[in-house]
Every structure is written in C-alpha cells, then in structure tokens.
N, C-alpha and C. Protein backbone atom coordinates (compact mmCIF):
# COMPACT_ATOMS: atom_id res chain seq x y z
N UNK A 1 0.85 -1.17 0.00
CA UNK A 1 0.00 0.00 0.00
C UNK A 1 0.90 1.23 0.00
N UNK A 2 0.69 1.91 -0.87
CA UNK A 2 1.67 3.49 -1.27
C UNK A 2 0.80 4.52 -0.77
N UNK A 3 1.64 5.73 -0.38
CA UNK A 3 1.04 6.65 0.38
C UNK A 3 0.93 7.75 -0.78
N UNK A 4 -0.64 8.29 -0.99
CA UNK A 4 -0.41 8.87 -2.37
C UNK A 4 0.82 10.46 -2.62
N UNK A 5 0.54 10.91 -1.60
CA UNK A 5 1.61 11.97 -1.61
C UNK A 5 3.36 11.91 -1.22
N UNK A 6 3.48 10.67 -1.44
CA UNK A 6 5.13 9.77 -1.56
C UNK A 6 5.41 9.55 -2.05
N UNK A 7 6.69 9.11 -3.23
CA UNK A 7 7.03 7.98 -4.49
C UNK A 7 6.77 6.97 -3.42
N UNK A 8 5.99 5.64 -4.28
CA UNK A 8 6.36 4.73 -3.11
C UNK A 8 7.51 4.32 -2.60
N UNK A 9 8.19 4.32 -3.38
CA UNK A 9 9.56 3.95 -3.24
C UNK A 9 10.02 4.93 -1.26
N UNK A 10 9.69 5.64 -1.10
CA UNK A 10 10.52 6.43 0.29
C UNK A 10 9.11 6.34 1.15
N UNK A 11 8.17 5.56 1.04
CA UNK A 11 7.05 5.78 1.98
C UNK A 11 7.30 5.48 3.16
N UNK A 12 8.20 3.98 3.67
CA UNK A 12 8.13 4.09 4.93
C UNK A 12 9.69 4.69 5.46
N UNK A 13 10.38 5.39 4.94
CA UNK A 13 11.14 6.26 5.58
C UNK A 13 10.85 6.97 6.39
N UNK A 14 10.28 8.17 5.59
CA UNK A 14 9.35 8.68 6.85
C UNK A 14 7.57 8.42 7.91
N UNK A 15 7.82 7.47 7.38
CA UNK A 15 6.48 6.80 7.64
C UNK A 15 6.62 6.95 9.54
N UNK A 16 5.31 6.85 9.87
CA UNK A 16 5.14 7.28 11.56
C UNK A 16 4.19 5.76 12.25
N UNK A 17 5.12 5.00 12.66
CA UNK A 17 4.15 3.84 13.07
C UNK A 17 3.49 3.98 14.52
N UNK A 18 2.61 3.85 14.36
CA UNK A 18 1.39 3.75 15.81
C UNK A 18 1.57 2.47 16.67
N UNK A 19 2.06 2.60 17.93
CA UNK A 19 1.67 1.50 19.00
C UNK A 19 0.79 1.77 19.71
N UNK A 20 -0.22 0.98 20.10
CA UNK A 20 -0.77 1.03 21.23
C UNK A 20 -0.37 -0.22 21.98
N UNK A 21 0.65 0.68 23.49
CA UNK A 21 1.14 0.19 24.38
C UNK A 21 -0.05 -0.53 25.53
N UNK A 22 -1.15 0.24 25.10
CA UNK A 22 -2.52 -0.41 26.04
C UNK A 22 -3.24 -1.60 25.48
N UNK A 23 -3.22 -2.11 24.35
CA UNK A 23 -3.79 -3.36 23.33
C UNK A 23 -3.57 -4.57 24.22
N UNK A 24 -4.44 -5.27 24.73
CA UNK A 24 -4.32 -6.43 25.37
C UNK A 24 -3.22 -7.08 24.92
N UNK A 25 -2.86 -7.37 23.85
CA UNK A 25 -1.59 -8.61 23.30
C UNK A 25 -0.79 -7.91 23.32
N UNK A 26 -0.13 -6.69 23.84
CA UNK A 26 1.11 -5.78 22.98
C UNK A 26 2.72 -6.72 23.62
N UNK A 27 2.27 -6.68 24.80
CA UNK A 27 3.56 -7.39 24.87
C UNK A 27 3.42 -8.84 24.53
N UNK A 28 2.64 -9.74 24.27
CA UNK A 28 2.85 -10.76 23.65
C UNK A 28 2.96 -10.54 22.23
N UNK A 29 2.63 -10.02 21.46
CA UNK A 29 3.02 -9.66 20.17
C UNK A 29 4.39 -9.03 20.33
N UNK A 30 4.35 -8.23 20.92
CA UNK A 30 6.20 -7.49 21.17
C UNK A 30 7.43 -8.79 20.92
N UNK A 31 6.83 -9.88 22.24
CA UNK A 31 8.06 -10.72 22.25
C UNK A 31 7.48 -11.96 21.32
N UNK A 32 6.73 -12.05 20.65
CA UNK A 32 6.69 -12.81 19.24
C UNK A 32 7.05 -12.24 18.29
N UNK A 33 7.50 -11.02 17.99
CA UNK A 33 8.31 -9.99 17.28
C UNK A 33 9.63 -10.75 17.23
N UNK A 34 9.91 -10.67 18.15
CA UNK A 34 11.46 -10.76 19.24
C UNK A 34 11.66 -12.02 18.89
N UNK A 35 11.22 -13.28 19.15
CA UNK A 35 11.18 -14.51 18.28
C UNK A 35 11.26 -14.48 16.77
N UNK A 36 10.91 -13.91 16.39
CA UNK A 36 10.91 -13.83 14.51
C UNK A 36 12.20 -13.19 13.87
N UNK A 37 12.96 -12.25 14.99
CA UNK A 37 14.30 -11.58 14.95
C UNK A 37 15.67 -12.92 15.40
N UNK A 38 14.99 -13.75 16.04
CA UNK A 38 16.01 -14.41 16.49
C UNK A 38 16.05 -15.57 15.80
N UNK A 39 14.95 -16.20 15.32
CA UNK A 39 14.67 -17.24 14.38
C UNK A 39 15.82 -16.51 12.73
N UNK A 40 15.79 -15.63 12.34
CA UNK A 40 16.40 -14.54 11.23
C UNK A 40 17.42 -14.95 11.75
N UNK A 41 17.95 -14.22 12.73
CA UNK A 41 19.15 -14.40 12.82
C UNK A 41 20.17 -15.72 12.62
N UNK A 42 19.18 -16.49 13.59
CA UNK A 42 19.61 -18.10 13.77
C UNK A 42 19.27 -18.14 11.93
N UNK A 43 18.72 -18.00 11.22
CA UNK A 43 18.74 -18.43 9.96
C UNK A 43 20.00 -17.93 9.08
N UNK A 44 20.40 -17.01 9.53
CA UNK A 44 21.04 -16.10 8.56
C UNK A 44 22.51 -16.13 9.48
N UNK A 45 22.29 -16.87 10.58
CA UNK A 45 23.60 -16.62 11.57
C UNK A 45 24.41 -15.59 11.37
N UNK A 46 23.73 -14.57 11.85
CA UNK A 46 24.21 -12.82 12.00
C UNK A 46 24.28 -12.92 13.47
N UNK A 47 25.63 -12.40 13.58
CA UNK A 47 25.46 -12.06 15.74
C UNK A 47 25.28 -11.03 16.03
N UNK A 48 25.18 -10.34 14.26
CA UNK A 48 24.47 -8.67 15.18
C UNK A 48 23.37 -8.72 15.60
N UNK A 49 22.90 -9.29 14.60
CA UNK A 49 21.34 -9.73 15.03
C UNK A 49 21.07 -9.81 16.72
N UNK A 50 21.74 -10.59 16.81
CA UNK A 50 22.22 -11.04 18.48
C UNK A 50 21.54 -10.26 19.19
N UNK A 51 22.86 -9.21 19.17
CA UNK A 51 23.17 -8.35 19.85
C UNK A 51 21.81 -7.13 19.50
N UNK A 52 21.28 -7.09 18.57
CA UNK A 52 20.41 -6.05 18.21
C UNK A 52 19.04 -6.70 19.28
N UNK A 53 19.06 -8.07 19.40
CA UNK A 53 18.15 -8.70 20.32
C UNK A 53 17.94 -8.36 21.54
N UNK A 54 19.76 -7.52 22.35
CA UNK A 54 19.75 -7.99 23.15
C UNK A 54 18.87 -6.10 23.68
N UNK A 55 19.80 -5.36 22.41
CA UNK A 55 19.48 -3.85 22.65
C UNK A 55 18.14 -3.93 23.24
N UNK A 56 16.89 -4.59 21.98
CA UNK A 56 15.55 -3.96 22.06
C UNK A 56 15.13 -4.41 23.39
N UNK A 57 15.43 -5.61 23.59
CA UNK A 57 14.75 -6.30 25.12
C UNK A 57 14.80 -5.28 25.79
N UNK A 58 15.99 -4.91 26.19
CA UNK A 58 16.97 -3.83 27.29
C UNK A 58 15.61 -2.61 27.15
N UNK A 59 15.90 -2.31 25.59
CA UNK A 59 14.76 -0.75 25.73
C UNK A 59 13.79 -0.92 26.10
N UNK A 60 12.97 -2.06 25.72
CA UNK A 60 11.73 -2.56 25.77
C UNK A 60 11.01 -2.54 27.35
N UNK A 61 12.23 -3.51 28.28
CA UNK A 61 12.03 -3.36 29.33
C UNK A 61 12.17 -2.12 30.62
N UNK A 62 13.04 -1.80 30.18
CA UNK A 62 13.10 -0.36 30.72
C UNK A 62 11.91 0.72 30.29
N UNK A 63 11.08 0.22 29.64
CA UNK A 63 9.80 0.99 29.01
C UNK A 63 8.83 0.69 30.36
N UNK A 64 8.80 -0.55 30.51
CA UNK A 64 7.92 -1.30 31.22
C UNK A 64 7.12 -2.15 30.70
N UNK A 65 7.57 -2.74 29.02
CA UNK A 65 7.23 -3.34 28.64
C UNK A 65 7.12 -5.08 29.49
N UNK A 66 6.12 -5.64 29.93
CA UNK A 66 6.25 -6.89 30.70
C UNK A 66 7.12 -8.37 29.85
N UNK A 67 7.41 -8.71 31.07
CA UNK A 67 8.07 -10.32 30.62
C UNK A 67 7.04 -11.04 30.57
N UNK A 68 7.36 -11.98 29.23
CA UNK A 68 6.35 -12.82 29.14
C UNK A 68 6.55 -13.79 29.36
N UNK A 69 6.05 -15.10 29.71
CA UNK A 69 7.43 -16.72 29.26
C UNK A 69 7.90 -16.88 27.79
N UNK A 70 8.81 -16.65 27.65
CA UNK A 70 9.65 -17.35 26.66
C UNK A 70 10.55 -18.43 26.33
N UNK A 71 10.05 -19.16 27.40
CA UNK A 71 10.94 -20.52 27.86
C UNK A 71 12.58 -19.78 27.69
N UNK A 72 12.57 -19.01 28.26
CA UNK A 72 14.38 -18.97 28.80
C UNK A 72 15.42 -18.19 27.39
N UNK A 73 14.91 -18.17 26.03
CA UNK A 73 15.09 -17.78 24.85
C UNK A 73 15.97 -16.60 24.47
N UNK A 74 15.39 -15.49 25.67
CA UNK A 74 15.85 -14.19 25.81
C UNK A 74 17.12 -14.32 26.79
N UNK A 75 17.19 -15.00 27.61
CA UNK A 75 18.13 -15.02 29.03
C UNK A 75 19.69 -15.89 28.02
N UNK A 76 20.50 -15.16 28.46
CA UNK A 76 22.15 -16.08 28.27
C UNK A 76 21.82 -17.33 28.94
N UNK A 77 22.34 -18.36 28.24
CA UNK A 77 22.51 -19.71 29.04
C UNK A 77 23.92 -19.75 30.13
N UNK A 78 23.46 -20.10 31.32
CA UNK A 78 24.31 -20.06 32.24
C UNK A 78 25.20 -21.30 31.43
N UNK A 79 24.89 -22.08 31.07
CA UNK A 79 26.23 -23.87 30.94
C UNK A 79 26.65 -23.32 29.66
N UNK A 80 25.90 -23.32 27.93
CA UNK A 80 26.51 -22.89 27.14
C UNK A 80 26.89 -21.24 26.75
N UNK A 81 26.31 -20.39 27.49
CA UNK A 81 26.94 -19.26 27.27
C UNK A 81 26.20 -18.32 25.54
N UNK A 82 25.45 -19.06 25.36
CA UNK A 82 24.95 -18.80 23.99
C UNK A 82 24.30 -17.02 24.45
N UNK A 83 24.11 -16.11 23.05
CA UNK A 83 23.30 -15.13 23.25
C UNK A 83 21.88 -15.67 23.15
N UNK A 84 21.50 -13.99 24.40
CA UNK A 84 19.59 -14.25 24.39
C UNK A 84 19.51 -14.25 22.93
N UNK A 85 18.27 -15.25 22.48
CA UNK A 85 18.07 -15.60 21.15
C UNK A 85 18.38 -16.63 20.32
N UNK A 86 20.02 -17.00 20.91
CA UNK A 86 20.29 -18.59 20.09
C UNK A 86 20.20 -19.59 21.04
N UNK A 87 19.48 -20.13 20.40
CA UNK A 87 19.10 -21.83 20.84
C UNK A 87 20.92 -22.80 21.70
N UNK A 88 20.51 -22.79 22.31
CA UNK A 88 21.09 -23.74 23.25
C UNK A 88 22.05 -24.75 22.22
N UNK A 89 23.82 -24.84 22.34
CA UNK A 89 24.40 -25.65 21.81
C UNK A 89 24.82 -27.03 23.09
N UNK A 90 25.10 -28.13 22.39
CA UNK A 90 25.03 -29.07 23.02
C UNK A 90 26.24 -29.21 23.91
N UNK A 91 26.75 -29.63 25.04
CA UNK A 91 27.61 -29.15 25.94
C UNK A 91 27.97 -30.78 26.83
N UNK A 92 29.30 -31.79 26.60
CA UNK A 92 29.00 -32.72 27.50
C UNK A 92 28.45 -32.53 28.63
N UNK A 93 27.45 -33.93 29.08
CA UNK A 93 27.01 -33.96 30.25
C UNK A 93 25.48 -32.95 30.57
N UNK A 94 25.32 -32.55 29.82
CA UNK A 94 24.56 -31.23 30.24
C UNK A 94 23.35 -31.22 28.38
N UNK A 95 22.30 -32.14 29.02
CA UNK A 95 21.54 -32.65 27.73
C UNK A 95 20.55 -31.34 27.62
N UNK A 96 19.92 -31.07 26.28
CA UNK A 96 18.84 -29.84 26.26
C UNK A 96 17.68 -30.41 26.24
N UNK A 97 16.62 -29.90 26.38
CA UNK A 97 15.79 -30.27 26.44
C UNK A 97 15.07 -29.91 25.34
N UNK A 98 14.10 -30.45 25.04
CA UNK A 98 13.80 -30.60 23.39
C UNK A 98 14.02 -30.16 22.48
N UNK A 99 15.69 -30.80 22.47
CA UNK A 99 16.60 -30.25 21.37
C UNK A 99 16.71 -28.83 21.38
N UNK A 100 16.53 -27.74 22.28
CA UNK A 100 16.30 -26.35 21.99
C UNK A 100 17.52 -25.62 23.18
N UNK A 101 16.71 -26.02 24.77
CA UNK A 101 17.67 -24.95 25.38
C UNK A 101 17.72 -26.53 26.80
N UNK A 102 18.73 -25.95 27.76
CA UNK A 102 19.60 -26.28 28.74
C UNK A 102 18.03 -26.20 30.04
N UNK A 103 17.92 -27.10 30.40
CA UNK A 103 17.14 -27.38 31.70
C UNK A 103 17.36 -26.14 32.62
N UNK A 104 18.89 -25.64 32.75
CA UNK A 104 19.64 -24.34 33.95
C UNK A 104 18.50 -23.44 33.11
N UNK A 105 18.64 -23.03 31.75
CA UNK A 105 18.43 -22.11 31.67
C UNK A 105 16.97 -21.80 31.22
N UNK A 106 16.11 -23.00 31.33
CA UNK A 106 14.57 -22.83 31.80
C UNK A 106 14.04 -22.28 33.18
N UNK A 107 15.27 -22.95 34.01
CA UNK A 107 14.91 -22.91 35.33
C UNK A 107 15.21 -21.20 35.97
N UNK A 108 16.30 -20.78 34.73
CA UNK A 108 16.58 -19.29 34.89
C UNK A 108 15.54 -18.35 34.66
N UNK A 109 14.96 -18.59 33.67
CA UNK A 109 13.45 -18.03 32.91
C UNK A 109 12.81 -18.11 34.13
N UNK A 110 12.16 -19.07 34.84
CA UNK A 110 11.31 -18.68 35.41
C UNK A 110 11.56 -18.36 37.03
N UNK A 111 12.38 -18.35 36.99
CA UNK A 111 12.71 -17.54 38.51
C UNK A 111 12.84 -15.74 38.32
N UNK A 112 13.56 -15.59 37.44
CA UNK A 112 13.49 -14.45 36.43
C UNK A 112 12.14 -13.60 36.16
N UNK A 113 10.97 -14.49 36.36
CA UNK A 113 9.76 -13.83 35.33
C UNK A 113 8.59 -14.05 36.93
N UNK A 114 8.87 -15.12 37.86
CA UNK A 114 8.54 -14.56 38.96
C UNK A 114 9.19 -13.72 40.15
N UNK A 115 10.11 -13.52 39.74
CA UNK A 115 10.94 -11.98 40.62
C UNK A 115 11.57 -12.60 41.42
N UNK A 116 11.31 -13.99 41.67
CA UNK A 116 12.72 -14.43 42.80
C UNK A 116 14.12 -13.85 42.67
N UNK A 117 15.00 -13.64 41.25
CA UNK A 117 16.17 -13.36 41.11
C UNK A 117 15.68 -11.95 40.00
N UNK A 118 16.76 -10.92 40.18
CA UNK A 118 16.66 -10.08 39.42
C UNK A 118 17.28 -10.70 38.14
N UNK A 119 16.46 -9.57 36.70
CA UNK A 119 17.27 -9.98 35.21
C UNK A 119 18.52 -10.18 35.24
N UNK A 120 18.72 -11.69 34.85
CA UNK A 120 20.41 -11.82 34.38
C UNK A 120 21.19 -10.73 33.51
N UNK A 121 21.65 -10.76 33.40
CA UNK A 121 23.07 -10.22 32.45
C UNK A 121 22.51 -10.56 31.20
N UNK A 122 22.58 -10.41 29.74
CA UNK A 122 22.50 -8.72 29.38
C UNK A 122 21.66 -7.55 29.51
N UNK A 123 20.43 -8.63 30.05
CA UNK A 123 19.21 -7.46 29.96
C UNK A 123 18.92 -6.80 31.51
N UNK A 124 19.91 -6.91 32.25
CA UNK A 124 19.64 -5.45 33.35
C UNK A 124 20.08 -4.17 33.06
C-alpha cells in the first residue's frame, strides 16, 4: 500500500508507526516480534542480530514493557553461554531439552519472570 503523496519507493522512511502500548496482546506480540528476529538471525547466523536482540529487550524493558514466558530464549545460558536468542548448543554432560535450550536455563526463565532473582546479564 503506497502513500499517495510519496514515491512509493521512500514511503516508509518517513512513515510514523502507531503502538498502542494499552492493546491487550502488545507485549505478547512485542516478544513474538522478538522470536521472529532471532529465528532470522539463527537463519542467517548474523550475531548482530544477536546483539540487536539484546538492545531492544533492554529498551523494551526499561519501558515497562512486561516479561512474558519465553521458555528462557531471551536469558544467556548459564552452561553454554549462547546469546539471548540462540538456541542452546550441546555441551557434555549437560543434555537440552527438546533439542532447543539447557534445563539451567529454563529454570533461569522462570525464577526471572517470577521476581525471585533479578534480570540476568545482558538485559539489566
């Protein structure tokens, strides 16, 4: 869709996108966003990507945007050390759990998302 007073070509340059931060789903849509950036990345194995993952969380949350469960996705793995976003590599001794991420770092997620422990490292 072209904006008639634009070439289309530069429409969303300056284009002005609307959130509503009050929309029942916003933060579940936010961090299914955030999944679709990291899935890219993991496709395209870019670590800026990564790292661009790790920025928005950071802004996001400091907004007051809420944590959602993400089974652990966003959080560094304490055993492999992977960035929030890449899937869990395999590590002797220390099996993942369905093929994805590290048991530690499920168990990090949700201590994390009920406030027992403050945000790990990168996203405080």
């Amino acid at each position: 869709m072209a904006c008639p007073q634009v070439p289309p070509a530069r429409w969303w340059e300056g284009a002005v996108v609307r959130i509503d931060i009050n929309e029942p789903r916003a933060a579940e849509r936010f961090w299914e966003g955030l999944r679709e950036v990291a899935a890219a990345a993991s496709r395209h194995r870019d670590p800026e990507l990564y790292k661009s993952i790790v920025k928005i969380g950071r802004s996001a949350l400091s907004q007051g945007v809420e944590l959602v469960p993400s089974s652990g996705l966003f959080l560094q793995c304490p055993v492999c050390s992977v960035s929030p976003g890449q899937r869990c590599i395999s590590v002797p001794r220390h099996p993942l759990q369905d093929d994805i991420l590290h048991p530690a770092r499920l168990e990090l997620a949700e201590k994390a998302l009920k406030g027992e422990i403050p945000l790990p490292v990168p996203l405080r």
